[in-house]
C-alpha atoms as a PDB file:
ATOM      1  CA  UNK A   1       0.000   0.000   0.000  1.00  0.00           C
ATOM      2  CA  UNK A   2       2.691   2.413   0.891  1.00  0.00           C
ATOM      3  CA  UNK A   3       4.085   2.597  -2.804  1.00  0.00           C
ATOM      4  CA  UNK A   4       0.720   2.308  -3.972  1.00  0.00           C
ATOM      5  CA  UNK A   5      -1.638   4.823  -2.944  1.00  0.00           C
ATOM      6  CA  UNK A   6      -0.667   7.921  -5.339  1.00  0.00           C
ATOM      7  CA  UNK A   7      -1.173  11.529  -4.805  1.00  0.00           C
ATOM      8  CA  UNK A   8      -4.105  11.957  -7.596  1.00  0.00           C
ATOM      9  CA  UNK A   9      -5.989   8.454  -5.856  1.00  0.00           C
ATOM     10  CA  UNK A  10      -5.060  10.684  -2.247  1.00  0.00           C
ATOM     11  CA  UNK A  11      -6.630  13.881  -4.028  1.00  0.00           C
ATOM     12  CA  UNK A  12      -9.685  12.477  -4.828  1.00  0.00           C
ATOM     13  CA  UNK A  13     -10.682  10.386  -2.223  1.00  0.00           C
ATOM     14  CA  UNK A  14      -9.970  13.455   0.110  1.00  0.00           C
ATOM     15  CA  UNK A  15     -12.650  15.794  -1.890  1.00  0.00           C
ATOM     16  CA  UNK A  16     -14.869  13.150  -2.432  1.00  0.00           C
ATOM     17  CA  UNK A  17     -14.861  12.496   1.570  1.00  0.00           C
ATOM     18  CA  UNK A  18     -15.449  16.349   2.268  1.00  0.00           C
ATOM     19  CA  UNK A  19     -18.121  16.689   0.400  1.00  0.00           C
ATOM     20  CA  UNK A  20     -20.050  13.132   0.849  1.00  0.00           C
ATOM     21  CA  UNK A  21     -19.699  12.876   4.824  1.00  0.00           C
ATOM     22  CA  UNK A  22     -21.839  15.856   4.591  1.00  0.00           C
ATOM     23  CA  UNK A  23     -24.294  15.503   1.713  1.00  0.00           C
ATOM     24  CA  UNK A  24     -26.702  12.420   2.664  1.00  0.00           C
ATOM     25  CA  UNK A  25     -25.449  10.585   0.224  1.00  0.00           C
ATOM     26  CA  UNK A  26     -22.716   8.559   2.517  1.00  0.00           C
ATOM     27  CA  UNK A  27     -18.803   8.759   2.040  1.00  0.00           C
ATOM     28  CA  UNK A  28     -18.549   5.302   3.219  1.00  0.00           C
ATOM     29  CA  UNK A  29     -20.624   4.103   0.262  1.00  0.00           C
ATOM     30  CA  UNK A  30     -18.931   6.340  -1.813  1.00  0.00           C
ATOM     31  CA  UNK A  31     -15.108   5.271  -0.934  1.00  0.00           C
ATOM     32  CA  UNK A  32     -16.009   1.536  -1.586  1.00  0.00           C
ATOM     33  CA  UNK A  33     -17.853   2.176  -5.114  1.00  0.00           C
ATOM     34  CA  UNK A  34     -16.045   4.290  -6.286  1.00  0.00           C
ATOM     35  CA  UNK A  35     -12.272   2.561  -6.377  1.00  0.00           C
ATOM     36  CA  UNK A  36     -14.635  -0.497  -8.045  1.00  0.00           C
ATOM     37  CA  UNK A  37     -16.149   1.694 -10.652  1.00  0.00           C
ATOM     38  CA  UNK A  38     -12.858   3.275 -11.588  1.00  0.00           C
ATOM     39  CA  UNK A  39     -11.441  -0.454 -11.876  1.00  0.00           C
ATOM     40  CA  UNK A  40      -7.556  -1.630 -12.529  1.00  0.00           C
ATOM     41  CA  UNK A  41      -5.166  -0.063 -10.102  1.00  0.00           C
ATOM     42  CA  UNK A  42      -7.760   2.302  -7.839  1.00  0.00           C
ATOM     43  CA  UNK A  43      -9.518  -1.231  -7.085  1.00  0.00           C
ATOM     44  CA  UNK A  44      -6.654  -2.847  -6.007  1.00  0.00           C
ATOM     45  CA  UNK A  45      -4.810   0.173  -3.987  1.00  0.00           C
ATOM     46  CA  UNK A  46      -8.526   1.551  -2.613  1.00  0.00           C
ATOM     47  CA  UNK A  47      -9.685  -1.659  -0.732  1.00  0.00           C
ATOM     48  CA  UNK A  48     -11.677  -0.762   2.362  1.00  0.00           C
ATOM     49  CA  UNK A  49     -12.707  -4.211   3.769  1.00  0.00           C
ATOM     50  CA  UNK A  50      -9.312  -6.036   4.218  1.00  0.00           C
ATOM     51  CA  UNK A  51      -8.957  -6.774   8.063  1.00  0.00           C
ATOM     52  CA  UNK A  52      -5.838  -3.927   8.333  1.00  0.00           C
ATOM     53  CA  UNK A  53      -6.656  -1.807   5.469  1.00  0.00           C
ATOM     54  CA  UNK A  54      -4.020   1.217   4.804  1.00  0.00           C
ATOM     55  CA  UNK A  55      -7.041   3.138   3.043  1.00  0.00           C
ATOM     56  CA  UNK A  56      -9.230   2.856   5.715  1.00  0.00           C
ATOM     57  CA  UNK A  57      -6.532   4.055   7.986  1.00  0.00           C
ATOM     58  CA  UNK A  58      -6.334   6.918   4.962  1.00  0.00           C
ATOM     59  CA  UNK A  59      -9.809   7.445   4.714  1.00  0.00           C
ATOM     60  CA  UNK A  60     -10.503   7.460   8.536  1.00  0.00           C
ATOM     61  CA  UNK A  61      -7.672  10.056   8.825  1.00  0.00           C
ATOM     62  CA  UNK A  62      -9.368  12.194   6.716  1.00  0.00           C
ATOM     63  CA  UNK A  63     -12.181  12.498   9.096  1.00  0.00           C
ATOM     64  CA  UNK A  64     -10.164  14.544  11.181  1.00  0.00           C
ATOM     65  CA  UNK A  65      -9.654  16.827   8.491  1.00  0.00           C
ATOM     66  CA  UNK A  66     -13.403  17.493   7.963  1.00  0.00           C
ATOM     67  CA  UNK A  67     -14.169  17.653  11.623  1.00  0.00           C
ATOM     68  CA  UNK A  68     -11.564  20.479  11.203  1.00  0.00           C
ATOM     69  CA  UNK A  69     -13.637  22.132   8.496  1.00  0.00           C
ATOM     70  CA  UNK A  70     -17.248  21.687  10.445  1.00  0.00           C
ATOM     71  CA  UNK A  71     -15.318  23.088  13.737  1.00  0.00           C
ATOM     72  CA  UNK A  72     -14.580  26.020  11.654  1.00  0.00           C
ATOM     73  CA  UNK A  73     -17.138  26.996  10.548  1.00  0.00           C
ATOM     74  CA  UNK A  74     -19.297  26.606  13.560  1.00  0.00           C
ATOM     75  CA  UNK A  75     -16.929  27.671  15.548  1.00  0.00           C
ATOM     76  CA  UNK A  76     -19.305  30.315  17.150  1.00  0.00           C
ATOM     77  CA  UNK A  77     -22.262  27.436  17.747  1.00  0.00           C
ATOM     78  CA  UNK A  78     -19.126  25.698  19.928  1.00  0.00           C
ATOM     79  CA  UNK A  79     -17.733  27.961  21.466  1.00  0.00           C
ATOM     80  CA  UNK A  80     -21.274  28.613  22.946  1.00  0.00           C
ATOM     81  CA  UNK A  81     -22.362  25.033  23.812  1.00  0.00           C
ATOM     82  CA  UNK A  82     -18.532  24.369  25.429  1.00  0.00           C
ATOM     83  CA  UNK A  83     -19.376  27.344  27.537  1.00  0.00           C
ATOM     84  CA  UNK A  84     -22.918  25.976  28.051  1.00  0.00           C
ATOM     85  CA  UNK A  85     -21.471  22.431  29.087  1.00  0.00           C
ATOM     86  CA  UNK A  86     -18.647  24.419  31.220  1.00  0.00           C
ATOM     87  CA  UNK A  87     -21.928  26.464  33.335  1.00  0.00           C
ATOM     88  CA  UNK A  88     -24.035  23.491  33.314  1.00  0.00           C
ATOM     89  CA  UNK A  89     -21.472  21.399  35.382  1.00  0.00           C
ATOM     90  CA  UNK A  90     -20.122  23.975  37.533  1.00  0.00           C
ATOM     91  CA  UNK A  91     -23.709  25.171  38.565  1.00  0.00           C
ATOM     92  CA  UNK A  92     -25.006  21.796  38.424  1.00  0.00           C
ATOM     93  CA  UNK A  93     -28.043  22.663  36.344  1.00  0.00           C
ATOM     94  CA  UNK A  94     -29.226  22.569  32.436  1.00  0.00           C
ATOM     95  CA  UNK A  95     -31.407  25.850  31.680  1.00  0.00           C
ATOM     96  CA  UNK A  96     -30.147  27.610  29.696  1.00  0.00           C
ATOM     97  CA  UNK A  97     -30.118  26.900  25.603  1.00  0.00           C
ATOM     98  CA  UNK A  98     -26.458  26.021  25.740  1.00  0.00           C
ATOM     99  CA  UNK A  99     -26.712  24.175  28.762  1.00  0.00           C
ATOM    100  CA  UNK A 100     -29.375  21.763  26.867  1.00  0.00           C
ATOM    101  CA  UNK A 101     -27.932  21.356  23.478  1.00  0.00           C
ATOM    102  CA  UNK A 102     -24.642  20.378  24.876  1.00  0.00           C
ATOM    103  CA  UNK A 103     -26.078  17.839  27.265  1.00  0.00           C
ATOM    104  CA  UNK A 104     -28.032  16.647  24.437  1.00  0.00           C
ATOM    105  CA  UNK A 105     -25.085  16.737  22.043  1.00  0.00           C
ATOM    106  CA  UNK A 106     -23.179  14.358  24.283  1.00  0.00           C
ATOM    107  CA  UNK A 107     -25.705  11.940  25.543  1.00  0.00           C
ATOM    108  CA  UNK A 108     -26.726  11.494  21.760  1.00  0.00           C
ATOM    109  CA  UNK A 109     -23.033  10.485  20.584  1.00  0.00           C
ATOM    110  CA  UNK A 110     -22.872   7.982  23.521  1.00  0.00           C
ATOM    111  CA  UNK A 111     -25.340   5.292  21.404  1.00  0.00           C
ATOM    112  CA  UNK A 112     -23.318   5.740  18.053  1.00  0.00           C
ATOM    113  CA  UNK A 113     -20.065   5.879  19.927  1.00  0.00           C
ATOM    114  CA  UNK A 114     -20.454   2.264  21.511  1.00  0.00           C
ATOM    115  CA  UNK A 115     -21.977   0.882  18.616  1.00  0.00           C
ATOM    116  CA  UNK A 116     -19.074   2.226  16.312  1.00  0.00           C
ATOM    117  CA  UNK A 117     -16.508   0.717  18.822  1.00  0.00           C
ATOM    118  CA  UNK A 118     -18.314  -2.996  18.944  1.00  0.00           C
ATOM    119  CA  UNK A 119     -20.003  -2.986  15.366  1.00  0.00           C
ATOM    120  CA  UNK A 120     -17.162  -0.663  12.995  1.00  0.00           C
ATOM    121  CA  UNK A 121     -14.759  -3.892  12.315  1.00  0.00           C
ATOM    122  CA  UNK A 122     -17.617  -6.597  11.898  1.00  0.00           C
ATOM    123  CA  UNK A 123     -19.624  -4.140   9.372  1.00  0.00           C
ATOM    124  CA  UNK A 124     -16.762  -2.975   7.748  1.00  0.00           C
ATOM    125  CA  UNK A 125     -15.162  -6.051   6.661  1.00  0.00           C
ATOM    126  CA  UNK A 126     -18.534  -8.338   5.824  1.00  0.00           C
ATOM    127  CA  UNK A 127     -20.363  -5.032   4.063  1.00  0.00           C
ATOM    128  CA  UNK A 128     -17.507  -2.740   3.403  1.00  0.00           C
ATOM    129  CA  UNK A 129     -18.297  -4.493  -0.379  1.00  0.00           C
ATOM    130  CA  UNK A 130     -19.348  -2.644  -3.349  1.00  0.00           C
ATOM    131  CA  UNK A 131     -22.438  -4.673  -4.234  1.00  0.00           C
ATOM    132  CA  UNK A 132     -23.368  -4.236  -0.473  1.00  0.00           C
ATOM    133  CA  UNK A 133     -22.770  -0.367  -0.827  1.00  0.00           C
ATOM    134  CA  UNK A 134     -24.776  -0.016  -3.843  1.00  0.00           C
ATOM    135  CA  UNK A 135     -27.705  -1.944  -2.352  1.00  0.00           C
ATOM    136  CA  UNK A 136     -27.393   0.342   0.604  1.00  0.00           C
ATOM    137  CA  UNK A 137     -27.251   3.545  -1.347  1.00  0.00           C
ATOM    138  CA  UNK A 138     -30.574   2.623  -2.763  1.00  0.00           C
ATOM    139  CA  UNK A 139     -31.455   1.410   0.657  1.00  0.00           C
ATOM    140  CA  UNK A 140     -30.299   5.054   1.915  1.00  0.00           C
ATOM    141  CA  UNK A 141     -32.446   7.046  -1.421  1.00  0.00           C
ATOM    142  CA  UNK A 142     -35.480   5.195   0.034  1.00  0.00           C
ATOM    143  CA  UNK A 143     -34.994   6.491   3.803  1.00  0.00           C
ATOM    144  CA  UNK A 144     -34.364   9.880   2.513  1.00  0.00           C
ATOM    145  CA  UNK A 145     -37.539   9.898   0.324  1.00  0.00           C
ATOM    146  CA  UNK A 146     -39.695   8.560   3.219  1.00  0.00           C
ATOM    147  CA  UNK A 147     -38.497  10.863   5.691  1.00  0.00           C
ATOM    148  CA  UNK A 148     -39.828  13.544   3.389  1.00  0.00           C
ATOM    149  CA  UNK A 149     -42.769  11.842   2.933  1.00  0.00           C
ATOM    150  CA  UNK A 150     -43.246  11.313   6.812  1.00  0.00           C
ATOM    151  CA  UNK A 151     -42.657  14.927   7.320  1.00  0.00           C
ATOM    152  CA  UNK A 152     -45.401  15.965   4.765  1.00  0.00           C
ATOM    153  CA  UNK A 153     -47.945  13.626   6.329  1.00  0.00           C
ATOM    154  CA  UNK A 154     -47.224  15.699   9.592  1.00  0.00           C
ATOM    155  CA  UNK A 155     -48.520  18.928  10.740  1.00  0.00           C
ATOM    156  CA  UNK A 156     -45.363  21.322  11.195  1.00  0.00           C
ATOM    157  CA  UNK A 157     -45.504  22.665  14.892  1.00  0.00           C
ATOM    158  CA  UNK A 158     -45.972  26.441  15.019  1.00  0.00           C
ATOM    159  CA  UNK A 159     -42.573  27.113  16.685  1.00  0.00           C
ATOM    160  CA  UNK A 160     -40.868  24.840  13.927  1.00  0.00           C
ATOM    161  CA  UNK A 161     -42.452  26.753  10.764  1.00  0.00           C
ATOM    162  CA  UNK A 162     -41.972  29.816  12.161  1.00  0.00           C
ATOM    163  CA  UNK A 163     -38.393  28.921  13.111  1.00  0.00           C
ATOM    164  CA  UNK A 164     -38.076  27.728   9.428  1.00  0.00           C
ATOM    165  CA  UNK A 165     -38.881  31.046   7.776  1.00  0.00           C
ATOM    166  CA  UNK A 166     -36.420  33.218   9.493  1.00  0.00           C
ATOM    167  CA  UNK A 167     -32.985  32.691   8.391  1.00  0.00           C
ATOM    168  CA  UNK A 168     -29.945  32.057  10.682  1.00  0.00           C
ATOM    169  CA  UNK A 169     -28.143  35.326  11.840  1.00  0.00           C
ATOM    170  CA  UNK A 170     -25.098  34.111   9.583  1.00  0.00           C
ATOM    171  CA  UNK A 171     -23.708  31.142   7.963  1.00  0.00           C
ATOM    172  CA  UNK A 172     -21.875  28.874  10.155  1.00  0.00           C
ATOM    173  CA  UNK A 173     -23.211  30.368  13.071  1.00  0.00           C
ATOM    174  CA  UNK A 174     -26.379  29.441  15.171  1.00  0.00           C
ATOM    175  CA  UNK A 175     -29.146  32.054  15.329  1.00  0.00           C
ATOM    176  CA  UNK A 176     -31.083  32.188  18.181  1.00  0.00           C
ATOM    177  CA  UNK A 177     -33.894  31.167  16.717  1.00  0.00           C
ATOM    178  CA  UNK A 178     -32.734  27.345  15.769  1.00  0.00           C
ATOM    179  CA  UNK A 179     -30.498  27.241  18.640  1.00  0.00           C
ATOM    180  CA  UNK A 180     -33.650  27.527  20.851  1.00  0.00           C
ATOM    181  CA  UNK A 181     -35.750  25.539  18.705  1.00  0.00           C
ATOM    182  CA  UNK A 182     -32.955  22.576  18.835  1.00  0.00           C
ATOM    183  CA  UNK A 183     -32.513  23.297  22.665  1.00  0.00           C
ATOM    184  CA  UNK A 184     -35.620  22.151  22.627  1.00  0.00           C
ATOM    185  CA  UNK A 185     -35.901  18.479  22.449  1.00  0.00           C
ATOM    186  CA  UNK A 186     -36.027  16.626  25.325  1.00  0.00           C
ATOM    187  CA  UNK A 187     -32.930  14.386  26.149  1.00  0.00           C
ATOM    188  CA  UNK A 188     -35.081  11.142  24.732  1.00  0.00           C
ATOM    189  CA  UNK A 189     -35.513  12.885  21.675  1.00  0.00           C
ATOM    190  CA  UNK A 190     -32.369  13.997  21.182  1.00  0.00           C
ATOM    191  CA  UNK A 191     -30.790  10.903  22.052  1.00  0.00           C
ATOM    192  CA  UNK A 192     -33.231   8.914  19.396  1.00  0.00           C
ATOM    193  CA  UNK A 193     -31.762  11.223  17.090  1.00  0.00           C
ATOM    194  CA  UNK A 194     -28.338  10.908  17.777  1.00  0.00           C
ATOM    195  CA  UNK A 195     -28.974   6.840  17.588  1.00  0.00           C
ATOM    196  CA  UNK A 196     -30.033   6.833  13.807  1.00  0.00           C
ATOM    197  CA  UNK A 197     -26.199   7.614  12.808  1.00  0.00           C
ATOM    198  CA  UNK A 198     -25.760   4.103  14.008  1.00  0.00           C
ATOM    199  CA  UNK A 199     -27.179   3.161  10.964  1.00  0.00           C
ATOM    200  CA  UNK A 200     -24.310   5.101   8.978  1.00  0.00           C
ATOM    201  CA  UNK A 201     -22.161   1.881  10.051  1.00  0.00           C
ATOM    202  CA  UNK A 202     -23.688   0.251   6.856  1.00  0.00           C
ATOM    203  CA  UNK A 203     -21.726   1.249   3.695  1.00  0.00           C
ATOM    204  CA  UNK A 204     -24.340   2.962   1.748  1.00  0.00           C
ATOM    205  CA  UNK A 205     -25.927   4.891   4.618  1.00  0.00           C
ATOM    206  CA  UNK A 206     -25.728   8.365   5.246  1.00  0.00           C
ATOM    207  CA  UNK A 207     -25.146   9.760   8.751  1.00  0.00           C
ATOM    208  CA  UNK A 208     -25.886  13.171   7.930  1.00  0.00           C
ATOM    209  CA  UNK A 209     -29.280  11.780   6.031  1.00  0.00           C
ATOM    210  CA  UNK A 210     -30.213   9.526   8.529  1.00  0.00           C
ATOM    211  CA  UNK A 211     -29.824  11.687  11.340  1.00  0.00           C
ATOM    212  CA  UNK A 212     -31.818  14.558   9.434  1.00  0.00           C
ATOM    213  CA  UNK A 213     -34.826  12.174   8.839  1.00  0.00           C
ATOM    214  CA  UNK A 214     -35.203  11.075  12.159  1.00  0.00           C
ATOM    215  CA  UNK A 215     -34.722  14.982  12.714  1.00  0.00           C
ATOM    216  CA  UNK A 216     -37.784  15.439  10.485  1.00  0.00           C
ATOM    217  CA  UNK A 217     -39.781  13.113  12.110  1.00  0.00           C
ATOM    218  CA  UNK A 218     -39.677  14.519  15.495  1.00  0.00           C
ATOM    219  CA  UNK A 219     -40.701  18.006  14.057  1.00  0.00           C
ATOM    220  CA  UNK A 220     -37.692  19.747  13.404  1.00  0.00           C
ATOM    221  CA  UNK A 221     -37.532  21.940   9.835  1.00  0.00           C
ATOM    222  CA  UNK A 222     -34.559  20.799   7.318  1.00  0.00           C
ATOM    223  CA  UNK A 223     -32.514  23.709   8.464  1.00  0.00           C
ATOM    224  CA  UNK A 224     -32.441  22.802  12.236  1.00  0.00           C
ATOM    225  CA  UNK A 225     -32.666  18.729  11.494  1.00  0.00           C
ATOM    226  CA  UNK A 226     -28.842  19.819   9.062  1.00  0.00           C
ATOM    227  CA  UNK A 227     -27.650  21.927  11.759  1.00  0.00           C
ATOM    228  CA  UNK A 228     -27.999  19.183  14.314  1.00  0.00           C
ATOM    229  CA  UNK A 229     -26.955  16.838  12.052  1.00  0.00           C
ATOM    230  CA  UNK A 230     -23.613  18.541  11.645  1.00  0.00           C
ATOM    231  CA  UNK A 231     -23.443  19.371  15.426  1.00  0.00           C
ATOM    232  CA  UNK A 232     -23.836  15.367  16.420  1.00  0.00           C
ATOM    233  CA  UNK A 233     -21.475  14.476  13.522  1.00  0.00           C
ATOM    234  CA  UNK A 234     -18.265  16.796  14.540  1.00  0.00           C
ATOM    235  CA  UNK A 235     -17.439  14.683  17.695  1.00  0.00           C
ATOM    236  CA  UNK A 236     -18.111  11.376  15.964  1.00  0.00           C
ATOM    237  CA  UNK A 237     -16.161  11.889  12.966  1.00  0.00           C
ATOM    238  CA  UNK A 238     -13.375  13.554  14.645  1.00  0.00           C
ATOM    239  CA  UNK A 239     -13.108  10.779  17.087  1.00  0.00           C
ATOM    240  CA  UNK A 240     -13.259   8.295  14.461  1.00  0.00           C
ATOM    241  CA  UNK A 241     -10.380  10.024  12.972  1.00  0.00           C
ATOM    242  CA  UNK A 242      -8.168  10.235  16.347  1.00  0.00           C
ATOM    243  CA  UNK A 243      -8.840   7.184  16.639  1.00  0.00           C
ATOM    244  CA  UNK A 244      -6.755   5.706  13.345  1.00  0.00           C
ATOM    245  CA  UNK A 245      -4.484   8.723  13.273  1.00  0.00           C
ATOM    246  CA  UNK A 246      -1.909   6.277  15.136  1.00  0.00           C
ATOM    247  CA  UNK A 247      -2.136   3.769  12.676  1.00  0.00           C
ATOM    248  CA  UNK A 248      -0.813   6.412  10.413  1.00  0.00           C
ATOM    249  CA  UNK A 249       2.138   6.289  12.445  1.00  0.00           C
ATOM    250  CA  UNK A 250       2.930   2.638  12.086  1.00  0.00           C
ATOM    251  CA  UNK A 251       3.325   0.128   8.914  1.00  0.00           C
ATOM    252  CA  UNK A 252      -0.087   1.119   7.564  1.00  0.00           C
ATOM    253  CA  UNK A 253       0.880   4.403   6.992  1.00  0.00           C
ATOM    254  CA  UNK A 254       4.567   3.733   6.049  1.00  0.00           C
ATOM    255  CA  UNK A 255       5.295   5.857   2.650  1.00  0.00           C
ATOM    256  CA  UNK A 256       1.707   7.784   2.238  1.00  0.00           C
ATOM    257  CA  UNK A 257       2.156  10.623   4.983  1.00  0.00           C
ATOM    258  CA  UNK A 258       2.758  13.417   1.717  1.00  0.00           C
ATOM    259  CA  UNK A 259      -0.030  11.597   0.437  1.00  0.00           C
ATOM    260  CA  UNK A 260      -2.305  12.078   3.996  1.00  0.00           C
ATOM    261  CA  UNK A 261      -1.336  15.459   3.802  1.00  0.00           C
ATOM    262  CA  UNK A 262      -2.801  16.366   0.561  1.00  0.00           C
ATOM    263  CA  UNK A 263      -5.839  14.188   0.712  1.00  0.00           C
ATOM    264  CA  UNK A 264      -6.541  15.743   4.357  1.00  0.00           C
ATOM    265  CA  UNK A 265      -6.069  19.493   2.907  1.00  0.00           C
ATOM    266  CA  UNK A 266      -8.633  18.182   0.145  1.00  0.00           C
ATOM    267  CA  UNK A 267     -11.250  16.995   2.895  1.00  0.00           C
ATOM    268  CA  UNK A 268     -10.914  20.440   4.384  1.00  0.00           C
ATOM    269  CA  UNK A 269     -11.546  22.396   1.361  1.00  0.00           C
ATOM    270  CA  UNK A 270     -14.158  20.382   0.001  1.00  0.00           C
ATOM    271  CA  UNK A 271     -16.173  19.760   3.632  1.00  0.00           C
ATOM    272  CA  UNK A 272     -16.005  23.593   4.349  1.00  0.00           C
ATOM    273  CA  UNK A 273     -17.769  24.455   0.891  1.00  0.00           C
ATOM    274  CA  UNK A 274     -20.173  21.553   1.331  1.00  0.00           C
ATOM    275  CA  UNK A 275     -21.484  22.229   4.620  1.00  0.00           C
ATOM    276  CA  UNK A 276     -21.289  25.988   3.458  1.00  0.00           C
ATOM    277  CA  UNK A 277     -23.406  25.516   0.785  1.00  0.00           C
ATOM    278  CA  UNK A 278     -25.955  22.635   2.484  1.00  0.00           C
ATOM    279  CA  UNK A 279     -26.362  25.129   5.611  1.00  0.00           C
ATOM    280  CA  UNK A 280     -28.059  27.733   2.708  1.00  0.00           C
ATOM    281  CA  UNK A 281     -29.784  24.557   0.834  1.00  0.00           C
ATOM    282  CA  UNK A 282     -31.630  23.200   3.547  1.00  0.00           C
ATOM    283  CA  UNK A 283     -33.227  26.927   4.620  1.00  0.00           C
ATOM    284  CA  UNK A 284     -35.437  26.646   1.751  1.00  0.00           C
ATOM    285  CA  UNK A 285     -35.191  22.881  -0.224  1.00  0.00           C
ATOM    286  CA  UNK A 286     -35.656  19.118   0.906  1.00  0.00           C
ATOM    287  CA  UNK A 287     -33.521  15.648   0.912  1.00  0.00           C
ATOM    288  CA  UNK A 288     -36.096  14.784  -2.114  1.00  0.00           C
ATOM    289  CA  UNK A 289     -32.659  15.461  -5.124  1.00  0.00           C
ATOM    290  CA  UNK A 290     -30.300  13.241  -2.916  1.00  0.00           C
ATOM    291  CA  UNK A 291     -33.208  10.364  -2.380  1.00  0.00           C
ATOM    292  CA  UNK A 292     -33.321  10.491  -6.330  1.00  0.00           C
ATOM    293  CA  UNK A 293     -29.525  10.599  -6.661  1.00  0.00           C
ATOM    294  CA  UNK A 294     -29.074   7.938  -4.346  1.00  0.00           C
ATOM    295  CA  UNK A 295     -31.233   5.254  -5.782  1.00  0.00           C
ATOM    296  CA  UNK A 296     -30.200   6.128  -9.138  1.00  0.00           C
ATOM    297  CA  UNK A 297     -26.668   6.024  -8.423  1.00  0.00           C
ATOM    298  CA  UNK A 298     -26.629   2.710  -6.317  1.00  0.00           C
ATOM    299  CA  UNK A 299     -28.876   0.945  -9.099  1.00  0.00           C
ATOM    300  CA  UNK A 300     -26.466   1.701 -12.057  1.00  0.00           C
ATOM    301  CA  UNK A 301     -23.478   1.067  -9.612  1.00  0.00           C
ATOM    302  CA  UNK A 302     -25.262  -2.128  -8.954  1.00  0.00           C
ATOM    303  CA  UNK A 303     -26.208  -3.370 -12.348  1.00  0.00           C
ATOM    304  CA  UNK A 304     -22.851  -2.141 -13.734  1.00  0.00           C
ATOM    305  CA  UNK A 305     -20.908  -4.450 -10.804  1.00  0.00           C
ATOM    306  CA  UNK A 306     -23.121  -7.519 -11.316  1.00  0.00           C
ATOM    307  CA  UNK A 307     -23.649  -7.305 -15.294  1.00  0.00           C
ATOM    308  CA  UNK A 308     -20.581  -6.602 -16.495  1.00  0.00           C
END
């Protein structure tokens, strides 16, 4: 792997995992099919289900990377719930906004968190397939366009369509409006939420998409379902990423650090513009393009892998 992973493979991978841990359209899925697509030398270098996998340990790395990105551009919405976390323990209470999204922000990674820990290897190396991935990206289309089917079928809550119509105060950080609409979930809620990433363990489902339909279906609008979606993803994906950095370190990452470095300044880029542009998106539009996309692009990468 080390003399194998080149710096356009490293390039790619890096914008394409920027931009699809954020879109509901799962990077996961999306770093198994494509390397099979693409064929010849990106299937053999780009294999994510061997037992020690060098481009996992590359592709997990990169999560750090776009963690980076999210906690950059929220950087406002954190600094806020670390000082609501900070009050909430020294006063012993949770009142305040703050005070309840960051309690619900960490009891709703515990669930995902344990389940990544005990699940990640087993998943990964039975699933982490490409004719697994493409049945789950349809599999992940169809949640997407029932969520938004659910949410039509129920009657938006006053404080979540009037929440909906007012923008946020700025991009990347949380007006005062969604942050008290989010503060607003109970702790089950919230933790129900947080629980549907577990399902982004499957290649082929989206944590950002399955976090925003379960979102959807306890009332929340598209723009506060995304911005809790990316608020319970930073700690997950940038703990995911700690986690392999040391394997970086060792043999699996002998001879690709340049190539780390590139692919992780890649992930940056390509995250910041994605969540950038999905925070503005989801103000006004639905998951109803990606459900389409999804399906389409897991039956054709599904046909194409078992027809050809």
């Amino acid at each position: 792997m080390s003399s194998h992973l080149s710096y356009l493979e490293a390039i790619v991978v890096g914008a394409l995992q920027g931009v699809t841990e954020l879109f509901p359209v799962s990077s996961l899925g999306h770093s198994v099919l494509l390397p099979a697509l693409i064929g010849g030398r990106w299937a053999a270098d780009l294999n994510v289900s061997a037992p020690e996998s060098p481009y996992l340990a590359f592709i997990v790395g990169l999560h750090v990377a776009t963690a980076a990105a999210l906690l950059v551009f929220f950087w406002r919405d954190w600094v806020r719930i670390a000082a609501g976390f900070a009050t909430s323990v020294r006063y012993r209470r949770i009142e305040t906004p703050a005070e309840r999204l960051a309690w619900l922000i960490v009891l709703a990674t515990i669930p995902v968190g344990l389940s990544g820990l005990a699940l990640e290897h087993l998943f990964r190396t039975t699933l982490g397939k490409p004719v697994p991935a493409a049945a789950f990206l349809i599999v992940n289309g169809a949640l997407l366009y029932a969520g938004e089917r659910m949410r039509r079928r129920e009657p938006v809550p006053e404080s979540a369509s009037s929440t909906s119509s007012a923008p946020s105060e700025r991009p990347g950080s949380m007006g005062n409006t969604v942050d008290d609409r989010l503060a607003e979930l109970s702790l089950p809620q919230g933790v129900l939420i947080g629980c549907a990433q577990i399902l982004a363990l499957l290649p082929g489902i989206s944590r950002s998409g399955a976090t925003m339909v379960a979102g959807l279906w306890r009332g929340l609008s598209h723009e506060e379902a995304a911005r809790f979606s990316f608020l319970l993803a930073t700690p997950i994906i940038l703990a995911a990423g700690m986690l392999k950095i040391p394997d970086l370190f060792g043999p699996l990452g002998a001879g690709i650090h340049g190539q780390v470095l590139v692919g992780s300044l890649a992930s940056f880029v390509s995250a910041y513009f994605a969540v950038r542009f999905l925070t503005r998106y989801f103000q006004t539009r639905t998951l109803t393009p990606f459900a389409i996309y999804c399906v389409l692009a897991g039956a054709a990468s599904l046909a194409w892998l078992t027809l050809r």
